[in-house]
PDB file of N, CA and C in Angstrom:
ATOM      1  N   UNK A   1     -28.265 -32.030  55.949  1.00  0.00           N
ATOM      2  CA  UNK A   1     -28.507 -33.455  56.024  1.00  0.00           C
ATOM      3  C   UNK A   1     -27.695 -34.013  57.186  1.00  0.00           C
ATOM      4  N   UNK A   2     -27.969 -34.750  57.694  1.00  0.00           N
ATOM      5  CA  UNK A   2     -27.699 -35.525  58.875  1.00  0.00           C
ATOM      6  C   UNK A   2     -26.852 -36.513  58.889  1.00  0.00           C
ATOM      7  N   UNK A   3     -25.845 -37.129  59.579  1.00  0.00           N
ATOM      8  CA  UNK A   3     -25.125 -38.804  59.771  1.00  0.00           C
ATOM      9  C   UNK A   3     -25.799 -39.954  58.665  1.00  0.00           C
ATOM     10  N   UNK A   4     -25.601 -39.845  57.511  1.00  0.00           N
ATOM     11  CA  UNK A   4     -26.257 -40.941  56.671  1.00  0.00           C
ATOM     12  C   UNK A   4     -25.555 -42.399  57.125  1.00  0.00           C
ATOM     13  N   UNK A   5     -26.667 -43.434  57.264  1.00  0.00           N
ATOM     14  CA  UNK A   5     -25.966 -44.748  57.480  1.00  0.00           C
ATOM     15  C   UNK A   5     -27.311 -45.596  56.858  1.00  0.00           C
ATOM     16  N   UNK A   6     -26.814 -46.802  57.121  1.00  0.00           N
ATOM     17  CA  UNK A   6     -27.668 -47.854  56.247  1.00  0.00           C
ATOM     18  C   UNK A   6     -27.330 -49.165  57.795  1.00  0.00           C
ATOM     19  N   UNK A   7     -28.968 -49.661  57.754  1.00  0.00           N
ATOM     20  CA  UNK A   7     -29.050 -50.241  58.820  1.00  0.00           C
ATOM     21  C   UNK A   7     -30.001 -51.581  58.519  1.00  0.00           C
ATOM     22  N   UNK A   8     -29.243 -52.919  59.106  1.00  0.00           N
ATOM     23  CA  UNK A   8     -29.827 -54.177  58.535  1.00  0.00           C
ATOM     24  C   UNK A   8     -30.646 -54.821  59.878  1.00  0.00           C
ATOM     25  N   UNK A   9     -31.590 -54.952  59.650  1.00  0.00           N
ATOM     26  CA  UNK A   9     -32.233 -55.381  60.903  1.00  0.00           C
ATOM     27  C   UNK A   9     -32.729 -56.983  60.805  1.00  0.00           C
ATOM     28  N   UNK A  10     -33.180 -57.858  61.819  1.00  0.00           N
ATOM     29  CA  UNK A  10     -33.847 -58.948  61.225  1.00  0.00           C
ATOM     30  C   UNK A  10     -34.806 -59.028  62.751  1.00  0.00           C
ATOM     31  N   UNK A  11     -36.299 -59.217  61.857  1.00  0.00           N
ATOM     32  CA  UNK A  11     -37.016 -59.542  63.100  1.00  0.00           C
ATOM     33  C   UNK A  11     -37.447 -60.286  63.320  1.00  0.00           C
ATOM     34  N   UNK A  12     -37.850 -60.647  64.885  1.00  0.00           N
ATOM     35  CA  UNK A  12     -38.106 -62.709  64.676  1.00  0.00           C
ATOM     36  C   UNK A  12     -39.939 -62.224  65.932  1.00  0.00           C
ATOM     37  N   UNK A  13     -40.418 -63.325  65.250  1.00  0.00           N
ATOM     38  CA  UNK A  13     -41.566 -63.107  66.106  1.00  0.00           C
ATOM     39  C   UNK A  13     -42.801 -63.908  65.133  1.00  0.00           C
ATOM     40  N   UNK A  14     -43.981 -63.398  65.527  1.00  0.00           N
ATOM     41  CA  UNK A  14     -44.711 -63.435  64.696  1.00  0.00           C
ATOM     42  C   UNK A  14     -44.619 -62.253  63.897  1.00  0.00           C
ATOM     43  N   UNK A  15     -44.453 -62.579  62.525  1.00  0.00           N
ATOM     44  CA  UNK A  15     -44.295 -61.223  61.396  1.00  0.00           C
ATOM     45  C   UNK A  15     -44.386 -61.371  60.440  1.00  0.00           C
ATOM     46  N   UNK A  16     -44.999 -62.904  60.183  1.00  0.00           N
ATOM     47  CA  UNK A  16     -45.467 -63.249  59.186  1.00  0.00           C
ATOM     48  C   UNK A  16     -47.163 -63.005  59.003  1.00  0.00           C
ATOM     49  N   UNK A  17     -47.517 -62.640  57.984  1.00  0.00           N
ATOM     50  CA  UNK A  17     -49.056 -62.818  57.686  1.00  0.00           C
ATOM     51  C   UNK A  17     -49.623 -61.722  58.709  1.00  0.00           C
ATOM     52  N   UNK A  18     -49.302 -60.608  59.482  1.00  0.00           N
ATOM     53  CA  UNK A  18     -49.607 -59.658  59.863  1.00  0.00           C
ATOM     54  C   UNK A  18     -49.799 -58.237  59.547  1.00  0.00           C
ATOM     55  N   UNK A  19     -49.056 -57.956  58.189  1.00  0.00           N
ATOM     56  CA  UNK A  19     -48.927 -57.125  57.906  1.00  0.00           C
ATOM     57  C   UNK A  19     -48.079 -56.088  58.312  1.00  0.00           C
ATOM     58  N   UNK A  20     -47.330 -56.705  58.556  1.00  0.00           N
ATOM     59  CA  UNK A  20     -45.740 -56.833  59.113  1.00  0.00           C
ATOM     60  C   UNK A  20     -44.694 -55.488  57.922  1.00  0.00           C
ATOM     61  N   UNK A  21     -44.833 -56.014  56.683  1.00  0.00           N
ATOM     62  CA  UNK A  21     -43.771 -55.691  55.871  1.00  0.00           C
ATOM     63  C   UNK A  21     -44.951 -54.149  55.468  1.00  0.00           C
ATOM     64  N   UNK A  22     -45.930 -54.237  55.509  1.00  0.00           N
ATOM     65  CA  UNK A  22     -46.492 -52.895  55.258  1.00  0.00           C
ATOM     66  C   UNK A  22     -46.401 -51.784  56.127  1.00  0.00           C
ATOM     67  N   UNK A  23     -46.244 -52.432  57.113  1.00  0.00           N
ATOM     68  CA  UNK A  23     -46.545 -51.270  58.200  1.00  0.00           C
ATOM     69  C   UNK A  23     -44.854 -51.148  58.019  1.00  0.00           C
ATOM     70  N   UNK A  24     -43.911 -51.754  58.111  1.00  0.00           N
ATOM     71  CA  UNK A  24     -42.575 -51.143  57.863  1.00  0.00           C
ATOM     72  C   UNK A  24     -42.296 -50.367  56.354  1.00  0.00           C
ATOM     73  N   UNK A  25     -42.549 -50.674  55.287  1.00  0.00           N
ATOM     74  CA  UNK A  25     -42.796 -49.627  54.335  1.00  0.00           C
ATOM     75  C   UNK A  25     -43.542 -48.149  55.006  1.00  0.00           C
ATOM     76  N   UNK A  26     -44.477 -48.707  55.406  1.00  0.00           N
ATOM     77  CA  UNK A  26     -45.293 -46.970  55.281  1.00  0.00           C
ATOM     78  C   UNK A  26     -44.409 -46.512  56.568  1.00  0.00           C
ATOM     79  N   UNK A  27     -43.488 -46.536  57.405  1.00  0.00           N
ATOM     80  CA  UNK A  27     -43.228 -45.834  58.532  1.00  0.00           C
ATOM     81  C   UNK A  27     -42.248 -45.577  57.461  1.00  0.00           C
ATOM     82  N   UNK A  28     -40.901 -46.242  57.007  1.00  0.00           N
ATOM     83  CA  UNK A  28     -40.015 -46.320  56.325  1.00  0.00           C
ATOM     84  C   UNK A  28     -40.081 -45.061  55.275  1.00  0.00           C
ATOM     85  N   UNK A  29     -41.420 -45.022  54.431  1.00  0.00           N
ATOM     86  CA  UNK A  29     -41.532 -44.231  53.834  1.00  0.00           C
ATOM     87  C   UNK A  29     -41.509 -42.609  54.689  1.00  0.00           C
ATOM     88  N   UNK A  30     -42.562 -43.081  55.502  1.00  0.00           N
ATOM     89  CA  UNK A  30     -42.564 -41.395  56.275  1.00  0.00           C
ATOM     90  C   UNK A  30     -41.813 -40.804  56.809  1.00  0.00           C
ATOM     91  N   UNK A  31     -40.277 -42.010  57.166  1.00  0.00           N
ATOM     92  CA  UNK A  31     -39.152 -41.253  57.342  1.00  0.00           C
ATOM     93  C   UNK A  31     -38.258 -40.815  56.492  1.00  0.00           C
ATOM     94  N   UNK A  32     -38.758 -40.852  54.778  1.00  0.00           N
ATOM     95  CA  UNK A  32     -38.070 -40.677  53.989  1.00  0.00           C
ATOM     96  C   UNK A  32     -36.466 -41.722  54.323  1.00  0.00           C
ATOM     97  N   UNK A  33     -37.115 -42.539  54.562  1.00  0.00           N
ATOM     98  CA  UNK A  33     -35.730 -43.938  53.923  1.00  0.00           C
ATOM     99  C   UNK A  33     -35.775 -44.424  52.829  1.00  0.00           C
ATOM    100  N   UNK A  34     -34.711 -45.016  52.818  1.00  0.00           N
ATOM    101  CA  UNK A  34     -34.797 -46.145  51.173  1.00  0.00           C
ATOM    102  C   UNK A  34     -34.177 -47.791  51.734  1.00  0.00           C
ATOM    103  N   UNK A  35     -34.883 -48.495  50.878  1.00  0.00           N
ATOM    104  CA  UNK A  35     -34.254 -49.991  51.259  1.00  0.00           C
ATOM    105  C   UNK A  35     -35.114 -50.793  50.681  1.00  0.00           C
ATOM    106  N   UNK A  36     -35.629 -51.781  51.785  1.00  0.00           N
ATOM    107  CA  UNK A  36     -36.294 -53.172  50.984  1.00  0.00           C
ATOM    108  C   UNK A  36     -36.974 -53.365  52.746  1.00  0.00           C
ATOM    109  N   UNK A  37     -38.222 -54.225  52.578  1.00  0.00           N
ATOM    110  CA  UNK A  37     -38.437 -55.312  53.478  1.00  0.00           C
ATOM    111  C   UNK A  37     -38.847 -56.617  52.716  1.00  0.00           C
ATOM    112  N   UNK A  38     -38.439 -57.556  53.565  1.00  0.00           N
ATOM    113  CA  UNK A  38     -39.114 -58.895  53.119  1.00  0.00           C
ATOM    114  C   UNK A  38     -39.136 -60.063  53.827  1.00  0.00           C
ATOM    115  N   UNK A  39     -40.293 -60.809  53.662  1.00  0.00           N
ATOM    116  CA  UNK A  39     -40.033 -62.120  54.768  1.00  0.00           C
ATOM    117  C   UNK A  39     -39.098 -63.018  54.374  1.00  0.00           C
ATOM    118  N   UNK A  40     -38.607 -64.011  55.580  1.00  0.00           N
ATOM    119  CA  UNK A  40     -37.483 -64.805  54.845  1.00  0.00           C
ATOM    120  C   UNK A  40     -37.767 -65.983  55.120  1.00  0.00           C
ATOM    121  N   UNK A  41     -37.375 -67.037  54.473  1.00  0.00           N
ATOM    122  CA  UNK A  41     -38.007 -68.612  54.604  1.00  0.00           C
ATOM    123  C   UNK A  41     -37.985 -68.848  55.956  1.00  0.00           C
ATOM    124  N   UNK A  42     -36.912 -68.352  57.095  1.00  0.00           N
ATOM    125  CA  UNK A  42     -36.986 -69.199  58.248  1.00  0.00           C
ATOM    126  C   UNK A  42     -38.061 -68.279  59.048  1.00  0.00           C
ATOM    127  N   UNK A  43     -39.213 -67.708  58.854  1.00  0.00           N
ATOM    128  CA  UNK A  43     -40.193 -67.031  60.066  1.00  0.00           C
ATOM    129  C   UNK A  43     -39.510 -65.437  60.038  1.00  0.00           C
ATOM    130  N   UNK A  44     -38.046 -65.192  59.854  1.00  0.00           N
ATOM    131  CA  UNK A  44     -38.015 -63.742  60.121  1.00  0.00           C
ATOM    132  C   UNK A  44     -38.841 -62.546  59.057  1.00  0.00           C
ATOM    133  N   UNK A  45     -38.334 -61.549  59.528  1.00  0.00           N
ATOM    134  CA  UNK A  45     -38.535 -60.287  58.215  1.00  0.00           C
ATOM    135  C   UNK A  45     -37.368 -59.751  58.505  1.00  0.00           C
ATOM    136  N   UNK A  46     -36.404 -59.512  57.255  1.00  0.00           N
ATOM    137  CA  UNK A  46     -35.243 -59.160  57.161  1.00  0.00           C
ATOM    138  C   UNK A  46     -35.848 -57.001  56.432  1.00  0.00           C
ATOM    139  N   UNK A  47     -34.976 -56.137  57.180  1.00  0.00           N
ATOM    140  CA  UNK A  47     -34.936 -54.704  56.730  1.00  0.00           C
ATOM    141  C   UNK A  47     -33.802 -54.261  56.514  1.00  0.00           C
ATOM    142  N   UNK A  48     -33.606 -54.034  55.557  1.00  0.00           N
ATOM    143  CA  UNK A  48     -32.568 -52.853  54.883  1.00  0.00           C
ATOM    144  C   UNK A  48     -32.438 -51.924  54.703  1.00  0.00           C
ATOM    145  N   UNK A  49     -32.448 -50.659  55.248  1.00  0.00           N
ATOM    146  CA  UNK A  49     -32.684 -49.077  55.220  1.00  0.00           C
ATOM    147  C   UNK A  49     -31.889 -48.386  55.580  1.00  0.00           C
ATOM    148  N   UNK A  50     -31.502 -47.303  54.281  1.00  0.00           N
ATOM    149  CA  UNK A  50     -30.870 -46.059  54.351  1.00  0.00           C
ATOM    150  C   UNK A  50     -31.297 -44.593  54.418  1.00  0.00           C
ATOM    151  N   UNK A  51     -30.252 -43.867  55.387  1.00  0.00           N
ATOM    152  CA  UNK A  51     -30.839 -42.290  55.433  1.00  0.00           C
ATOM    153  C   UNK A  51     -30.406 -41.918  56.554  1.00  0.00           C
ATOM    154  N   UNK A  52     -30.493 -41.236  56.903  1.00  0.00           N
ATOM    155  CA  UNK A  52     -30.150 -40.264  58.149  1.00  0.00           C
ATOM    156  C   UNK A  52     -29.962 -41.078  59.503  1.00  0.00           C
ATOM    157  N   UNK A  53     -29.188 -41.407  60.658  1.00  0.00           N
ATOM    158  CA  UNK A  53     -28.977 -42.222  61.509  1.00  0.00           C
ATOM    159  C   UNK A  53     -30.354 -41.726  62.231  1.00  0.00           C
ATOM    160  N   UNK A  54     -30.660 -41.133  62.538  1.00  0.00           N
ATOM    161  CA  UNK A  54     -31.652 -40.635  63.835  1.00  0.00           C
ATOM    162  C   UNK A  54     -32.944 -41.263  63.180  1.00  0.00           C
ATOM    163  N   UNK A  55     -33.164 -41.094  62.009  1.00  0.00           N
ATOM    164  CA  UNK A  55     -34.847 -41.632  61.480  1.00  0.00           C
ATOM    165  C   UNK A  55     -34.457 -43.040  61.272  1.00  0.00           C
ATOM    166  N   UNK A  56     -33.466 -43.511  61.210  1.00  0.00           N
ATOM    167  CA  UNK A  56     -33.086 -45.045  60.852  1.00  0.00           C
ATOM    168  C   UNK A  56     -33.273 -45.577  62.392  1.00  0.00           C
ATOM    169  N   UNK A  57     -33.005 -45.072  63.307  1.00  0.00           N
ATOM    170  CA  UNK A  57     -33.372 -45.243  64.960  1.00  0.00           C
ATOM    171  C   UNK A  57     -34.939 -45.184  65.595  1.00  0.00           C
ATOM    172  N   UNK A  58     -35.458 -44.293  64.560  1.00  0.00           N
ATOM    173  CA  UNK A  58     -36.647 -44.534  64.745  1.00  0.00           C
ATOM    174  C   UNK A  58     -37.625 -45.480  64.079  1.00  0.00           C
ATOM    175  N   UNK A  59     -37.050 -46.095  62.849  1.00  0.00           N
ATOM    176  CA  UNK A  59     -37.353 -47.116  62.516  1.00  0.00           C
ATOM    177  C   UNK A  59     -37.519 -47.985  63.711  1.00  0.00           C
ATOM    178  N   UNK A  60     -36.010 -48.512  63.893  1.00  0.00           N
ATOM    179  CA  UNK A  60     -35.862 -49.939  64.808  1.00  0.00           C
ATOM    180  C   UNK A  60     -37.024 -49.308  66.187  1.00  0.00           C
ATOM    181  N   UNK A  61     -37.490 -48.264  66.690  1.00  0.00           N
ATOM    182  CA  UNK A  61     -38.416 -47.966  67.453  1.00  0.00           C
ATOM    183  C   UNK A  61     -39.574 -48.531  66.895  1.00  0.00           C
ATOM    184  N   UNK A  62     -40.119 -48.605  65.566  1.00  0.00           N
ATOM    185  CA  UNK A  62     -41.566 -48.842  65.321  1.00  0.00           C
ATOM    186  C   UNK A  62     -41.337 -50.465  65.220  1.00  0.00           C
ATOM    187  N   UNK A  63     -40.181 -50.913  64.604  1.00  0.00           N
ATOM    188  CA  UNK A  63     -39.529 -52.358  64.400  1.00  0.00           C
ATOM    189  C   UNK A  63     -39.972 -53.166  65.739  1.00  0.00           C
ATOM    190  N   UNK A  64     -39.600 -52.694  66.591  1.00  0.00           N
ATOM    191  CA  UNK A  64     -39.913 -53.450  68.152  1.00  0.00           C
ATOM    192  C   UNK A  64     -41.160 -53.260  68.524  1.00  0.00           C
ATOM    193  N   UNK A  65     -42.263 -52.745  67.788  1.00  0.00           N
ATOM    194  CA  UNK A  65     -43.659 -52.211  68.089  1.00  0.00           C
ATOM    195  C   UNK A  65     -44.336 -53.037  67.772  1.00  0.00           C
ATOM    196  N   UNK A  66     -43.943 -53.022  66.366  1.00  0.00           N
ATOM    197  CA  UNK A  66     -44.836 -54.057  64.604  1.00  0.00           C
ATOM    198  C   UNK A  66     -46.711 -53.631  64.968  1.00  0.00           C
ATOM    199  N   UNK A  67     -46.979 -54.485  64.123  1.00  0.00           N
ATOM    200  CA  UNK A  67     -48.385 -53.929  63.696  1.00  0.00           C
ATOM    201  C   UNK A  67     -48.833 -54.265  65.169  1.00  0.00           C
ATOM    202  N   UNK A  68     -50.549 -54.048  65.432  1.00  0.00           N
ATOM    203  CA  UNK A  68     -51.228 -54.813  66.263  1.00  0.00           C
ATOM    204  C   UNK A  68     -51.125 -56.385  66.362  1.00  0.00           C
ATOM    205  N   UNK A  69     -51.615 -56.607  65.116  1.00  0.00           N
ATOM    206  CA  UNK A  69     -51.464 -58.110  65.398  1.00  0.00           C
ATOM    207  C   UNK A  69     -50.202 -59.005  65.299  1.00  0.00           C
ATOM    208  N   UNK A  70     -48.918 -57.790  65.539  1.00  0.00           N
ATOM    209  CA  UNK A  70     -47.373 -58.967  65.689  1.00  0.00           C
ATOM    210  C   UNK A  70     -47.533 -58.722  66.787  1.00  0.00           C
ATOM    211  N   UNK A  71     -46.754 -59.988  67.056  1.00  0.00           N
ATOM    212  CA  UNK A  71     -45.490 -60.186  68.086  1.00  0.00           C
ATOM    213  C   UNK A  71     -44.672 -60.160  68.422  1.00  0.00           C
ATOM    214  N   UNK A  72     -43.716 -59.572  68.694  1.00  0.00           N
ATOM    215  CA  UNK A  72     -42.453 -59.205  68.234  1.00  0.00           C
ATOM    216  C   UNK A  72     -41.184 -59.858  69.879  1.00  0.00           C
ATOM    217  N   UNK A  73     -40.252 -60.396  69.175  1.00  0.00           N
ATOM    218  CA  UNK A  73     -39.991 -61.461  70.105  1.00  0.00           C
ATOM    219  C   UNK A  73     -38.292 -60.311  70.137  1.00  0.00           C
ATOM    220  N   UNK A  74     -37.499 -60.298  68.879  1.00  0.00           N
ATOM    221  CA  UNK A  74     -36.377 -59.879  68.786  1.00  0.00           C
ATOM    222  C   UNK A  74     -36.485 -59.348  67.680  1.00  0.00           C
ATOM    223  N   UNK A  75     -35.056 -57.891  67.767  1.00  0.00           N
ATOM    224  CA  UNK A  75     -34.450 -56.757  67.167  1.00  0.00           C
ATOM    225  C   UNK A  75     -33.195 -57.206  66.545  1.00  0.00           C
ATOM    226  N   UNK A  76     -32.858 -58.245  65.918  1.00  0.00           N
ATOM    227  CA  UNK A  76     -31.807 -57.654  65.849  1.00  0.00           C
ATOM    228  C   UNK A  76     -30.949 -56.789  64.839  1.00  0.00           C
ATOM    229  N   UNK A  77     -30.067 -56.007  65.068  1.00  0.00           N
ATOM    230  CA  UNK A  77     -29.394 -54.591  63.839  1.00  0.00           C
ATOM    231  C   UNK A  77     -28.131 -54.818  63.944  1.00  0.00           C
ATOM    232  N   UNK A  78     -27.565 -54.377  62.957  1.00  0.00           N
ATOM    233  CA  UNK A  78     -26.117 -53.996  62.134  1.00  0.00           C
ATOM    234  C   UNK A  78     -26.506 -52.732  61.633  1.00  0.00           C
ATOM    235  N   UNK A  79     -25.252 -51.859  62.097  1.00  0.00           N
ATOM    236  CA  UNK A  79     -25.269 -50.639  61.136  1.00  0.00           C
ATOM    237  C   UNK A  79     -23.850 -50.788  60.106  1.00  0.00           C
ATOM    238  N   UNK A  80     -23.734 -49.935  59.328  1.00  0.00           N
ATOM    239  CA  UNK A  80     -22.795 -50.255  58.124  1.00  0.00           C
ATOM    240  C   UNK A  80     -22.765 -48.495  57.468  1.00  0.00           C
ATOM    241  N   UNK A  81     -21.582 -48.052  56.369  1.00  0.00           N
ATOM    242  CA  UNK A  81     -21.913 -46.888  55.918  1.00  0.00           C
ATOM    243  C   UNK A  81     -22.612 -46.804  55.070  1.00  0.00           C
ATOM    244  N   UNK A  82     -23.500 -45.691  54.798  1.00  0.00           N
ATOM    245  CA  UNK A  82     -24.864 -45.681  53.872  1.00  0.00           C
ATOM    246  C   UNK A  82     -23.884 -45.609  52.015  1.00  0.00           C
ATOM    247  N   UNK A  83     -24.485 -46.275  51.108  1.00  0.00           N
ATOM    248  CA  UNK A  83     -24.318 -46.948  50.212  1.00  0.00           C
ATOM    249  C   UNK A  83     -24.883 -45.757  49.222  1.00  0.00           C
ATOM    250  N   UNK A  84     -25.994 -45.443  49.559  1.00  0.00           N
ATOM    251  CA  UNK A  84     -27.438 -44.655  48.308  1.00  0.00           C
ATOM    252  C   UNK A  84     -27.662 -46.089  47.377  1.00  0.00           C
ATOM    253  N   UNK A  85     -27.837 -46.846  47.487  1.00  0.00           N
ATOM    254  CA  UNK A  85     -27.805 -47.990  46.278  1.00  0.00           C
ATOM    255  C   UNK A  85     -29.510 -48.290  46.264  1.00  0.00           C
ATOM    256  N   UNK A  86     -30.197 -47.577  46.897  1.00  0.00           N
ATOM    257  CA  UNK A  86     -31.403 -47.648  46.664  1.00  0.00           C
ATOM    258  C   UNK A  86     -32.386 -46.579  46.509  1.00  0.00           C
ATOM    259  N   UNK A  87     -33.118 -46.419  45.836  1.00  0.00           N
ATOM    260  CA  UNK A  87     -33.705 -45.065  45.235  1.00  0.00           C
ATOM    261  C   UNK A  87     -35.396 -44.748  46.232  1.00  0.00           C
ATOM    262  N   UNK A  88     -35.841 -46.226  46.587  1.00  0.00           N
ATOM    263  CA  UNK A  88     -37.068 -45.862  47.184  1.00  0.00           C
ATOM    264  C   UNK A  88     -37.024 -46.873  48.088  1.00  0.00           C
ATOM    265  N   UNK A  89     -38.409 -47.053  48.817  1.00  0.00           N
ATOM    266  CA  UNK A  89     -38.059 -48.039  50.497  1.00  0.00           C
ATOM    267  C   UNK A  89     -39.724 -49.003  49.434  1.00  0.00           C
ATOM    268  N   UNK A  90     -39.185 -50.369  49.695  1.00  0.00           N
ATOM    269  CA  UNK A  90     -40.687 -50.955  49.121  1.00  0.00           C
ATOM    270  C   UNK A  90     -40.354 -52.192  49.321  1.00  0.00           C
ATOM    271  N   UNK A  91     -41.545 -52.965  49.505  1.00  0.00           N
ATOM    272  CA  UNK A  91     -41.711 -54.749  49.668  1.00  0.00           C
ATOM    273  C   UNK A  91     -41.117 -55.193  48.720  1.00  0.00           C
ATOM    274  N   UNK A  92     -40.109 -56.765  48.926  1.00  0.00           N
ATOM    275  CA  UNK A  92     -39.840 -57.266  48.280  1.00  0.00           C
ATOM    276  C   UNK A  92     -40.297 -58.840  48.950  1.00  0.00           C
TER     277      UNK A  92
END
């Protein structure tokens, strides 16, 4: 197993109503992470994900991508030490 860390991201853009928080689950999932996504009252989508530093990097790679129909304006991340306090990666 690899550098475990836990990494908080918040993204600002259009990322609402795009399908935004799915497409970060299903990558999330395929990197075998765990965490949460969810939109937040002010326009962002806030991510929380733990697991291995290198697939948590490739997250914030698909993060700056977002679906077709985002926009994606800003990245921004905090890393922190990984916790395990979450068992699976899913919408909230």
């Amino acid at each position: 197993m690899g550098d475990m860390a836990s990494l908080q991201a918040t993204v600002r853009g259009r990322v609402h109503g795009v399908f935004f928080r799915a497409f970060v689950e299903e990558w999330a999932a395929g990197l075998n992470l765990t965490g949460y996504v969810c939109n937040r009252p002010d326009g962002t989508v806030e991510v929380r994900a733990e697991g291995e530093r290198q697939r948590l990097e490739k997250l914030v790679g698909y993060l700056k991508v977002g679906p077709p129909a985002a926009r994606i304006d800003e990245v921004i991340t905090g890393w922190s030490e990984y916790t395990g306090n979450f068992s699976g990666f899913r919408i909230r």
